[in-house]
PDB file of N, CA and C in Angstrom:
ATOM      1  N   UNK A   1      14.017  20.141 -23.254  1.00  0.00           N
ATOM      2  CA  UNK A   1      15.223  19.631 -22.645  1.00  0.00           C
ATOM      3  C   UNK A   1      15.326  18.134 -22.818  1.00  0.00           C
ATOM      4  N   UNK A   2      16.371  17.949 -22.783  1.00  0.00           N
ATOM      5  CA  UNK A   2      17.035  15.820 -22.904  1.00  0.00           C
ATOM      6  C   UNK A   2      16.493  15.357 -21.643  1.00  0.00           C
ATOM      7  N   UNK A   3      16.042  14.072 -21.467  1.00  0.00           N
ATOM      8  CA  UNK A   3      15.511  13.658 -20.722  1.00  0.00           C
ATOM      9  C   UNK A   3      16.780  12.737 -20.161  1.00  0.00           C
ATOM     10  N   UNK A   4      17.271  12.600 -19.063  1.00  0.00           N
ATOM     11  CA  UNK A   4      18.138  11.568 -18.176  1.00  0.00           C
ATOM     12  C   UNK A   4      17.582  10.347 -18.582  1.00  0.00           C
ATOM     13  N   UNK A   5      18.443   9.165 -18.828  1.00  0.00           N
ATOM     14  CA  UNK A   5      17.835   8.076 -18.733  1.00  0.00           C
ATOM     15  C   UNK A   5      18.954   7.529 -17.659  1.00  0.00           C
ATOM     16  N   UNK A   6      17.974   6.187 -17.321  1.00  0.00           N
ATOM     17  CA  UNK A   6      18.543   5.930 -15.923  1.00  0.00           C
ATOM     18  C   UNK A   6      18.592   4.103 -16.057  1.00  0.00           C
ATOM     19  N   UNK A   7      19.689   3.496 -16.270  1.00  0.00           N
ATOM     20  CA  UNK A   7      19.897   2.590 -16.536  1.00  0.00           C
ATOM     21  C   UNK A   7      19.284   1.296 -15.406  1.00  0.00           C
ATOM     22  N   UNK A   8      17.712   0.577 -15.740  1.00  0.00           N
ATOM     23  CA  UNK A   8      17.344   0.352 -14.281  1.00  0.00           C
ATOM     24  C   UNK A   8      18.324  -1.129 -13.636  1.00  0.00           C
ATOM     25  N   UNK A   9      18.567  -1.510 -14.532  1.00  0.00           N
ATOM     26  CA  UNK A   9      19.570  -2.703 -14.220  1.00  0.00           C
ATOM     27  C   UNK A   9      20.745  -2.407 -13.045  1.00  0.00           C
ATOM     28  N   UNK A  10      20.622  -1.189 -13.193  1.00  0.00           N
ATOM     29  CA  UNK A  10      21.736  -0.294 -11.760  1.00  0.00           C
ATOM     30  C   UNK A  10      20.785  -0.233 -10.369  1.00  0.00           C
ATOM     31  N   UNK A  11      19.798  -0.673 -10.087  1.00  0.00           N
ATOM     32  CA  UNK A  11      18.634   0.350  -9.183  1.00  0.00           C
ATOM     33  C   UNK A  11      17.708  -1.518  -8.850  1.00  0.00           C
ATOM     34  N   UNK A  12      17.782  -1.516  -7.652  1.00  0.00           N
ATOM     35  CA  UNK A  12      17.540  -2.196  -6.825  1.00  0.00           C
ATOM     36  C   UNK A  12      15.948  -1.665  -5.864  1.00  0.00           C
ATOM     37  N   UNK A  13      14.838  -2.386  -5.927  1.00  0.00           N
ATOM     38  CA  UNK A  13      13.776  -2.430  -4.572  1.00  0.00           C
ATOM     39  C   UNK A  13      14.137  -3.126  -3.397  1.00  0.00           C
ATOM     40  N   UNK A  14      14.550  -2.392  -2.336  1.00  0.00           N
ATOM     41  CA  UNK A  14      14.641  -2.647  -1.254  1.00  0.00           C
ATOM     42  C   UNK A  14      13.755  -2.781  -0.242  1.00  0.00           C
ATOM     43  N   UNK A  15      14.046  -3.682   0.406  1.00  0.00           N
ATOM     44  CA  UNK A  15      12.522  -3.707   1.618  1.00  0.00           C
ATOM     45  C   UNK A  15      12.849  -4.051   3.135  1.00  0.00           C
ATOM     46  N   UNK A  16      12.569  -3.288   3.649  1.00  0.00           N
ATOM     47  CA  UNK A  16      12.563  -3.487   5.436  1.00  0.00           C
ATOM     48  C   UNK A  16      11.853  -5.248   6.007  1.00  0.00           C
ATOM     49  N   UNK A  17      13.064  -5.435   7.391  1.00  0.00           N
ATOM     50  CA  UNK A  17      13.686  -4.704   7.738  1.00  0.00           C
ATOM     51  C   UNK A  17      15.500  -5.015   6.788  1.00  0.00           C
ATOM     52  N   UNK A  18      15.584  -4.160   7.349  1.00  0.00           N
ATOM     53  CA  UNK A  18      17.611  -4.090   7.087  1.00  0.00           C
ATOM     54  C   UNK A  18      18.312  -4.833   7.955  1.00  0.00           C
ATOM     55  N   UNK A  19      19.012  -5.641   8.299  1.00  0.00           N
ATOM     56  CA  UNK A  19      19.917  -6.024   9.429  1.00  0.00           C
ATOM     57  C   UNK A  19      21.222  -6.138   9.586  1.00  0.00           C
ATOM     58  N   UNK A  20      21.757  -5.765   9.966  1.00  0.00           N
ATOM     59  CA  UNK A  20      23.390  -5.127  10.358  1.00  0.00           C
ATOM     60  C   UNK A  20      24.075  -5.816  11.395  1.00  0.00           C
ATOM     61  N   UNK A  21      25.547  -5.899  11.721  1.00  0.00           N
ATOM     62  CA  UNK A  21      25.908  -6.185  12.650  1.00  0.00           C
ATOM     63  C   UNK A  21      26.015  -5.206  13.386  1.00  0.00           C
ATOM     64  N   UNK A  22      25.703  -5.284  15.130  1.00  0.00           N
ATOM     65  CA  UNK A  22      25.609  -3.709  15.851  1.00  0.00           C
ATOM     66  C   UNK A  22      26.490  -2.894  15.969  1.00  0.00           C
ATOM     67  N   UNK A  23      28.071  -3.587  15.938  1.00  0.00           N
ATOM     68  CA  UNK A  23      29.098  -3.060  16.380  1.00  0.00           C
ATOM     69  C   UNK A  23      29.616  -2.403  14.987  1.00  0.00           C
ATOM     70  N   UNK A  24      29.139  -2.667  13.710  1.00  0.00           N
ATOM     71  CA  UNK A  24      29.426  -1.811  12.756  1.00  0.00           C
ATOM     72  C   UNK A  24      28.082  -0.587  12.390  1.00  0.00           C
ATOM     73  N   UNK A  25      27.333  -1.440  12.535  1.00  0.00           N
ATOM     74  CA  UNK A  25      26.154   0.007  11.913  1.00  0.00           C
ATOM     75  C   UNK A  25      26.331   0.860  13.293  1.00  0.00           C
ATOM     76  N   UNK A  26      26.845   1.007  14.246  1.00  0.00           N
ATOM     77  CA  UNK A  26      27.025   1.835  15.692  1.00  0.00           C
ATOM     78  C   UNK A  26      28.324   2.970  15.259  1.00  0.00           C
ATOM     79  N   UNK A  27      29.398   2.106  14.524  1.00  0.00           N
ATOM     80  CA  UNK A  27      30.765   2.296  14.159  1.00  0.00           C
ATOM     81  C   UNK A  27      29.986   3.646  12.823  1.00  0.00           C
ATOM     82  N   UNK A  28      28.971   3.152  11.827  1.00  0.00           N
ATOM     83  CA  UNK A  28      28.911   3.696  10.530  1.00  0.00           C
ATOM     84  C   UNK A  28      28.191   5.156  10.974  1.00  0.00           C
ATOM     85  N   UNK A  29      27.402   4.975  11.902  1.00  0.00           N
ATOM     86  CA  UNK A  29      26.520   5.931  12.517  1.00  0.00           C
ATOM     87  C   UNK A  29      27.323   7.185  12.815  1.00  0.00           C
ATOM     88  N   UNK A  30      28.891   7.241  13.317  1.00  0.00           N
ATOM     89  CA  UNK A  30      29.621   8.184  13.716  1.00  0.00           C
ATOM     90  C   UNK A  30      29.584   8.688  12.608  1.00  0.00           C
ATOM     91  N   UNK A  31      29.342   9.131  11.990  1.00  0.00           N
ATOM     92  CA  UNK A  31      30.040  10.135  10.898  1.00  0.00           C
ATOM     93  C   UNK A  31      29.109  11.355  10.879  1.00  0.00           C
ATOM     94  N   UNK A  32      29.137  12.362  10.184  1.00  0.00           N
ATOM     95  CA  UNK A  32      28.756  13.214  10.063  1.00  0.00           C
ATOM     96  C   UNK A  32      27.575  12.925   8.780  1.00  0.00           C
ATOM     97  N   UNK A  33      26.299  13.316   8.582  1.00  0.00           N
ATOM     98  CA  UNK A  33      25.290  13.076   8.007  1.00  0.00           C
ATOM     99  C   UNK A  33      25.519  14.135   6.882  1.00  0.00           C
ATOM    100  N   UNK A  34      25.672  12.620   5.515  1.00  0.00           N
ATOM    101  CA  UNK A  34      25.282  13.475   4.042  1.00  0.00           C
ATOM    102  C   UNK A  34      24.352  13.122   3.283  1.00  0.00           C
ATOM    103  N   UNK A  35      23.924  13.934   2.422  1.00  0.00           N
ATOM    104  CA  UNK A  35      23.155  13.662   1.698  1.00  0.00           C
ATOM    105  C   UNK A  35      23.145  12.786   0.306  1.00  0.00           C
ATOM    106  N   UNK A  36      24.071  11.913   0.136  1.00  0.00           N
ATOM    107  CA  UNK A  36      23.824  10.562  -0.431  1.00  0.00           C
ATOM    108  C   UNK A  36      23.875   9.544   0.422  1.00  0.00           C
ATOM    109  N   UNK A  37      23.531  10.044   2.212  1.00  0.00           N
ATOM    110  CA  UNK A  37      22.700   8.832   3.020  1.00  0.00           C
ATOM    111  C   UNK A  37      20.853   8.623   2.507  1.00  0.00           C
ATOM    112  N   UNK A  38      20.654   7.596   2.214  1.00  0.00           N
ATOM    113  CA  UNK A  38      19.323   7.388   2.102  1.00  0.00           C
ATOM    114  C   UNK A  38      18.619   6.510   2.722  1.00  0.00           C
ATOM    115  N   UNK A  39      19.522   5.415   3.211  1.00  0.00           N
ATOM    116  CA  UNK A  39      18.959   4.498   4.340  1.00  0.00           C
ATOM    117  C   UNK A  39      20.289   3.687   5.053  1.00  0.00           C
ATOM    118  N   UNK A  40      19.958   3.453   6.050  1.00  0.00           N
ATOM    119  CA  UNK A  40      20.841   2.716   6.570  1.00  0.00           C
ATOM    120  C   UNK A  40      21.675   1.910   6.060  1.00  0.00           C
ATOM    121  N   UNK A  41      21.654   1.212   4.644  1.00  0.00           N
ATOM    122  CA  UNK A  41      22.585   0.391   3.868  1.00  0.00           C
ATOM    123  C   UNK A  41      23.682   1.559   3.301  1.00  0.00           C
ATOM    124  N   UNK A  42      22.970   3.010   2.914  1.00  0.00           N
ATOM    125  CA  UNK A  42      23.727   3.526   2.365  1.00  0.00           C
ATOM    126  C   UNK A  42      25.229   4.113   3.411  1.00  0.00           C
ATOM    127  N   UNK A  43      24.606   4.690   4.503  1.00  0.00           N
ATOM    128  CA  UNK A  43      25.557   5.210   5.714  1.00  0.00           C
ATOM    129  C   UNK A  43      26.523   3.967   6.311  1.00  0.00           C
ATOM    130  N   UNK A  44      26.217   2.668   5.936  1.00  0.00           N
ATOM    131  CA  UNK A  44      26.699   1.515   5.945  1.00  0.00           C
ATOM    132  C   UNK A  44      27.717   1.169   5.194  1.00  0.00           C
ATOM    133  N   UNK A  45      27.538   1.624   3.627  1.00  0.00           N
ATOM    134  CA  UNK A  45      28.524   1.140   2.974  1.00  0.00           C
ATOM    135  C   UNK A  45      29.518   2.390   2.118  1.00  0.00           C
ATOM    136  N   UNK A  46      28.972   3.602   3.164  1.00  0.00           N
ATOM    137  CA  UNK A  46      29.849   4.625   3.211  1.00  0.00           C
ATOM    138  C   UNK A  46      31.149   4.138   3.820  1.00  0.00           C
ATOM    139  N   UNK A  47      31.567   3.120   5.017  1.00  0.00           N
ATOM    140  CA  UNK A  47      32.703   2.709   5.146  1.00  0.00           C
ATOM    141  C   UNK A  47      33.721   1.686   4.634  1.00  0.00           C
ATOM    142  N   UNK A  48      33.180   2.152   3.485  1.00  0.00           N
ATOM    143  CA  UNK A  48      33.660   1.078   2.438  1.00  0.00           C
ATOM    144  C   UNK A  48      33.401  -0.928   2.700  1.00  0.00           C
ATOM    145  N   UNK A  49      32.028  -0.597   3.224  1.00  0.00           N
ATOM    146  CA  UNK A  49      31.484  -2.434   4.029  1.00  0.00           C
ATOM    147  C   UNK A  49      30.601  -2.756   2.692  1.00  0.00           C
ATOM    148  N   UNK A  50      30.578  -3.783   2.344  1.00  0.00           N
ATOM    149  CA  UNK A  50      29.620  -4.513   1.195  1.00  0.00           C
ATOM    150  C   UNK A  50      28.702  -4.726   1.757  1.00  0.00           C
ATOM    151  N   UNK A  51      27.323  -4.494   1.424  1.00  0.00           N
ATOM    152  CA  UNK A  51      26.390  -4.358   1.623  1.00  0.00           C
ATOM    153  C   UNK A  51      25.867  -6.011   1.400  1.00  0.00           C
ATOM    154  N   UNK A  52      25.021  -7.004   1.775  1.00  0.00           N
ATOM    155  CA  UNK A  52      24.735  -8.520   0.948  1.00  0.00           C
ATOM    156  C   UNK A  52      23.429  -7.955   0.995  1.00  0.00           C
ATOM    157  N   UNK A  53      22.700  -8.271  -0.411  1.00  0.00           N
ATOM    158  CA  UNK A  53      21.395  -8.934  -0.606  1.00  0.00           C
ATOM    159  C   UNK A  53      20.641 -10.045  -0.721  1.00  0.00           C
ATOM    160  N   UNK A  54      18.943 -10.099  -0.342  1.00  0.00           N
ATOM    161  CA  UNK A  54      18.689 -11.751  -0.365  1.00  0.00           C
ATOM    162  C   UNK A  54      17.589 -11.271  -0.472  1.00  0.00           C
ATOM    163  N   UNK A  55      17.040 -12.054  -1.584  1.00  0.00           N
ATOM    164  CA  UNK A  55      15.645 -11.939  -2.515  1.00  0.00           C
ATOM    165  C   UNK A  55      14.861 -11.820  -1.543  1.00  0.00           C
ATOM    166  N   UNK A  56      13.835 -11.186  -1.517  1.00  0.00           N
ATOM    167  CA  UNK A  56      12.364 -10.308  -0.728  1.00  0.00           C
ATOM    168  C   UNK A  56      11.435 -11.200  -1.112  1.00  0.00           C
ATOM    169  N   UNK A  57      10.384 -10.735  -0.994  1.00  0.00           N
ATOM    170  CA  UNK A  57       8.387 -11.374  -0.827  1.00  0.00           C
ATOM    171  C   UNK A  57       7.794  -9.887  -1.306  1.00  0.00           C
ATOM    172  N   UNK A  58       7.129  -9.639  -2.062  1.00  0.00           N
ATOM    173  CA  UNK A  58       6.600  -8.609  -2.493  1.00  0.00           C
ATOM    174  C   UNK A  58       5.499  -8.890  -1.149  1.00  0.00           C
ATOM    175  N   UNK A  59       4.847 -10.021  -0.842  1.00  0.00           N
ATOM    176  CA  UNK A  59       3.995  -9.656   0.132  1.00  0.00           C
ATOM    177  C   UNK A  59       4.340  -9.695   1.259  1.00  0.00           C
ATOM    178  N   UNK A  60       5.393  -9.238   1.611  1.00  0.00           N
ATOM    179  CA  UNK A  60       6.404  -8.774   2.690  1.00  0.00           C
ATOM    180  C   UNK A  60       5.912  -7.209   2.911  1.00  0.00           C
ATOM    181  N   UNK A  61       4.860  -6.379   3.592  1.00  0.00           N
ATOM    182  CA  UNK A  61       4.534  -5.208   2.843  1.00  0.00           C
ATOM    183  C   UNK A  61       4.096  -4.840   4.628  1.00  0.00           C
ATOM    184  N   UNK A  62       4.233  -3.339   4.225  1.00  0.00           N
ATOM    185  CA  UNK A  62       4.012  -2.715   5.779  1.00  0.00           C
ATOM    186  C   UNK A  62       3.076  -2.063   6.075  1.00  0.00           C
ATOM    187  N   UNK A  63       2.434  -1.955   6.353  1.00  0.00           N
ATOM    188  CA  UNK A  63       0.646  -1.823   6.986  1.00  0.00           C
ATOM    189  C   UNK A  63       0.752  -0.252   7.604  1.00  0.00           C
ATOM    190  N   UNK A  64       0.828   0.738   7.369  1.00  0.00           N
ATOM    191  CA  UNK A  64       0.493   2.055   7.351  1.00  0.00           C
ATOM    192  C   UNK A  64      -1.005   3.069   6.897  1.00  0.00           C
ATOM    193  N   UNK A  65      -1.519   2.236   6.285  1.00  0.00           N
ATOM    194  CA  UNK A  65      -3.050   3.504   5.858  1.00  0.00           C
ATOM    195  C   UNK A  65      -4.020   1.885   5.739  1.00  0.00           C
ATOM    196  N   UNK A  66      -4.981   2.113   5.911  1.00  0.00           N
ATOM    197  CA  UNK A  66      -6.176   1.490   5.633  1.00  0.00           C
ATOM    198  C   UNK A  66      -6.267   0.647   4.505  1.00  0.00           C
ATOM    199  N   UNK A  67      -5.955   1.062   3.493  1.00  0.00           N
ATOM    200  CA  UNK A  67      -5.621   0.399   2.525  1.00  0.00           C
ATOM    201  C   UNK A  67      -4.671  -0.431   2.298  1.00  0.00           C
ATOM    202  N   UNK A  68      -4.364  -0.315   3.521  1.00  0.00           N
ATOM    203  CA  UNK A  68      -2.917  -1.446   3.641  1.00  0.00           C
ATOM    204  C   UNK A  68      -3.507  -2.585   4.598  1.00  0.00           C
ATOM    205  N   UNK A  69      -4.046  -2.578   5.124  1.00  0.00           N
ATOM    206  CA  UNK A  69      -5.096  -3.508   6.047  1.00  0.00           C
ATOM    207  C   UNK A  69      -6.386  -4.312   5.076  1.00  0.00           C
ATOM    208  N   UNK A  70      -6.155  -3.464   4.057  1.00  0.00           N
ATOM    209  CA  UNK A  70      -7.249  -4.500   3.406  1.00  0.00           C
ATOM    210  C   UNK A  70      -6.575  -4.848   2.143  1.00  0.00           C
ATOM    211  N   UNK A  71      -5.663  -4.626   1.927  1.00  0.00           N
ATOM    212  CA  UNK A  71      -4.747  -5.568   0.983  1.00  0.00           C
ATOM    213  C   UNK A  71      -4.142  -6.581   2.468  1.00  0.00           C
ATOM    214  N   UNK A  72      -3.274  -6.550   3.207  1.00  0.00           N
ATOM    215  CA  UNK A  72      -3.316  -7.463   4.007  1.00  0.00           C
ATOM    216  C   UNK A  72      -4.140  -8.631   4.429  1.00  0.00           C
ATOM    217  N   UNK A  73      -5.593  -8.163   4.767  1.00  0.00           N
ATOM    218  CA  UNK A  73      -6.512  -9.137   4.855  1.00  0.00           C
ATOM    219  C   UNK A  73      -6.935  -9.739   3.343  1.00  0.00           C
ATOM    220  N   UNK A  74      -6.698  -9.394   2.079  1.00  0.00           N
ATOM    221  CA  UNK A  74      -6.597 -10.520   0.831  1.00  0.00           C
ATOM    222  C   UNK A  74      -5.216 -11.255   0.784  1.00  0.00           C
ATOM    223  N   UNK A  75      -4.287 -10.478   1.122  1.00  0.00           N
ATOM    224  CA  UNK A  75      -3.184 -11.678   1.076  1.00  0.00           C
ATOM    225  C   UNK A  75      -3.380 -12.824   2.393  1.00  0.00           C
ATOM    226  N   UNK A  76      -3.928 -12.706   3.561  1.00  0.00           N
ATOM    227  CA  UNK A  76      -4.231 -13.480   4.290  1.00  0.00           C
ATOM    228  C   UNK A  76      -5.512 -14.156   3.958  1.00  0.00           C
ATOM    229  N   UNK A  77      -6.300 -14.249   2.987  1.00  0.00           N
ATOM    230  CA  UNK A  77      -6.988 -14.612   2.452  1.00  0.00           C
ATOM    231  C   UNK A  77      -6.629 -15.606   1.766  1.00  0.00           C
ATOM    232  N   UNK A  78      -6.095 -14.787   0.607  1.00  0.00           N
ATOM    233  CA  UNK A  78      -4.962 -15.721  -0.396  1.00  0.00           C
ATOM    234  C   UNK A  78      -4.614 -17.159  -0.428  1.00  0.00           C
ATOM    235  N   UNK A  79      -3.878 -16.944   1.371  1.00  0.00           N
ATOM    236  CA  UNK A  79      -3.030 -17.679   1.500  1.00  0.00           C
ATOM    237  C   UNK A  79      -3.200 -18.732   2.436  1.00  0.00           C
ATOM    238  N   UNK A  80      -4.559 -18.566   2.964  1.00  0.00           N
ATOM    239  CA  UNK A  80      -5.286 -19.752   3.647  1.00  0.00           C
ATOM    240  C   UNK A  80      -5.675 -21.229   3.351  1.00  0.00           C
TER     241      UNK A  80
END
């Protein structure tokens, strides 16, 4: 079979947290849940709202398994 290619120049890394104004992400929340919601930006700019981006920190990173605690403690290492 043809393989999809997927143009990455379209496709964005996103990183927590997200921040919204309340009285619209409260407003975006009413709707009925579909499945091209994938995160809160998306159910967001389901009401036709522009979404803004602003460049990240790769070591901006969220501490979930063990291995995330000891990459943490080298970037706090790092950066001493």
């Amino acid at each position: 079979g043809a393989s999809v290619f997927q143009d990455r120049q379209s496709f964005r890394l996103v990183q927590t947290p997200q921040t919204f104004q309340l009285d619209r992400i409260k407003k975006a929340f009413k709707v009925d849940e579909l499945a091209v919601f994938t995160d809160d930006a998306t159910v967001y700019e389901y009401q036709g709202w522009q979404v803004e981006l602003i460049s990240g920190n790769l070591e901006n990173i969220k501490i979930t398994t063990p291995e995330d605690m000891d990459f943490a403690g080298f970037l706090i290492g790092k950066n001493s």
